[in-house]
Protein backbone atom coordinates (compact mmCIF):
# COMPACT_ATOMS: atom_id res chain seq x y z
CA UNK A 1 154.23 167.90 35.43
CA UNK A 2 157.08 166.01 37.36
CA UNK A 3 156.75 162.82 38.38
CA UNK A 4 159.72 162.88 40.80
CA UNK A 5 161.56 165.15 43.00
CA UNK A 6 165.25 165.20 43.30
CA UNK A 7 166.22 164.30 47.70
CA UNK A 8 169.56 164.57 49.37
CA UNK A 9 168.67 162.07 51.81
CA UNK A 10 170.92 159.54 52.43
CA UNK A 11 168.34 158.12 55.16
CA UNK A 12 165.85 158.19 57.54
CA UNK A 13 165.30 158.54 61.12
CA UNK A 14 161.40 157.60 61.90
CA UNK A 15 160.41 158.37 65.10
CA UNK A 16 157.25 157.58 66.83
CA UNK A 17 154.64 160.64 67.22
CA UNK A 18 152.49 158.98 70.13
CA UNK A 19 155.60 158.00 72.22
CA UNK A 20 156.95 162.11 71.82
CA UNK A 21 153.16 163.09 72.66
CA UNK A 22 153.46 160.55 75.92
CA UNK A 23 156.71 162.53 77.23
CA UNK A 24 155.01 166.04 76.35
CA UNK A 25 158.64 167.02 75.20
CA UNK A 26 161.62 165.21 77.26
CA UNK A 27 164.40 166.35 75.46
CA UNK A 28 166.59 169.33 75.08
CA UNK A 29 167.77 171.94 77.82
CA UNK A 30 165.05 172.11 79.80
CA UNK A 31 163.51 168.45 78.74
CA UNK A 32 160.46 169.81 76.84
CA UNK A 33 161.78 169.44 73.16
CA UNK A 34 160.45 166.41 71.46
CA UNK A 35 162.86 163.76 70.26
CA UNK A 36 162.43 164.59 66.67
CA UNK A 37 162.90 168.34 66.69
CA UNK A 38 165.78 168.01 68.84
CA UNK A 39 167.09 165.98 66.49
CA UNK A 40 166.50 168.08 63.01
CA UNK A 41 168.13 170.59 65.05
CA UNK A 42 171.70 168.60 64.67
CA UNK A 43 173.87 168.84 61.58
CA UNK A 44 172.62 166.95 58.68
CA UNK A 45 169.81 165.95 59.99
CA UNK A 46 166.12 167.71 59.20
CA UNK A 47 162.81 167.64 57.45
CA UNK A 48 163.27 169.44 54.09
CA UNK A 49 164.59 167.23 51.16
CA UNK A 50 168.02 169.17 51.25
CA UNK A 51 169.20 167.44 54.52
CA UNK A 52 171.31 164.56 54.16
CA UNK A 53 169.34 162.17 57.02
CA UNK A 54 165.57 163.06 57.75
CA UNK A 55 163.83 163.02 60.55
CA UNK A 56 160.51 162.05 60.41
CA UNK A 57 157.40 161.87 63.08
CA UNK A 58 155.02 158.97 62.29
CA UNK A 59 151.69 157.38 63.88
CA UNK A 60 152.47 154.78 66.69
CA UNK A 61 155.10 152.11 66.26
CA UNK A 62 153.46 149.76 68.27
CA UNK A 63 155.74 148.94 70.95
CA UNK A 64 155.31 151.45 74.03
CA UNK A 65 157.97 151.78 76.14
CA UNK A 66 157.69 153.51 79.66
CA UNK A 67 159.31 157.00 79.61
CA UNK A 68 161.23 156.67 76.38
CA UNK A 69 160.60 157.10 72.27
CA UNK A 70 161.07 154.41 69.19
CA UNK A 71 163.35 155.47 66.95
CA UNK A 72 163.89 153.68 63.52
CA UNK A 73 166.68 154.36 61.63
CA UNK A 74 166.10 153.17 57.69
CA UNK A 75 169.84 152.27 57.34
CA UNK A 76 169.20 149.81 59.87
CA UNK A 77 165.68 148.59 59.75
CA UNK A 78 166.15 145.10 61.71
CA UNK A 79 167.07 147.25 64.75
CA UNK A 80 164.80 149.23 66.55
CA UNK A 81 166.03 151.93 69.50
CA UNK A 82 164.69 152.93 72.73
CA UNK A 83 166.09 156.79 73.44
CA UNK A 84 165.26 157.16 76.92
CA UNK A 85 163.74 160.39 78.29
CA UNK A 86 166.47 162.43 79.01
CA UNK A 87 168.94 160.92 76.85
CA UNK A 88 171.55 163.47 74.89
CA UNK A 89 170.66 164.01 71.79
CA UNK A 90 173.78 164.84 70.46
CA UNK A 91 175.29 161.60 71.13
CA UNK A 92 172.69 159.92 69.72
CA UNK A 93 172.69 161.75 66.49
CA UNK A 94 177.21 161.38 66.41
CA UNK A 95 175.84 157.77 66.40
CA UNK A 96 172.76 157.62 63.63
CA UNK A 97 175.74 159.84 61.29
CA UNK A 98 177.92 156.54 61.43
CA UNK A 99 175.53 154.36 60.56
């Protein structure tokens, strides 16, 4: 039996699940897409161990803001981001790639 498996990950983008479940979506066309879908949705990013940045949804982060999602990007663990409701997703993820 294996005791590893082989990732292309070159990072990860954890994002908090109770904050998405606040919203009920907020992102996307028609602002119903939760942050982390929309994001696996942009190029390089996803879920499966073949993308080169994963997204991932966890349990609270602890800090709640009002109408907006933590996002934690493992490249950069001493910085924390609020993504506003609303906020495009496509910038954001231009900026995660050059971190």
């Amino acid at each position: 039996m294996k005791d590893h498996v082989r990732a292309r990950w070159s990072g990860a983008v954890l994002v908090c699940g109770k904050c998405s479940k606040k919203l009920g979506g907020g992102f996307g066309d028609k602002g119903r897409t939760p942050l982390a879908k929309a994001l696996r949705a942009e190029p390089g990013f996803g879920k499966g161990r073949k993308a080169s940045v994963g997204v991932v949804e966890t349990k609270c982060l602890g800090i709640c803001p009002k109408k907006a999602v933590m996002l934690i990007d493992s490249r950069r663990p001493d910085v924390w981001r609020i993504v506003r409701e609303g906020a495009d997703v496509e910038a954001l993820a231009d900026e995660l790639r050059q971190s």
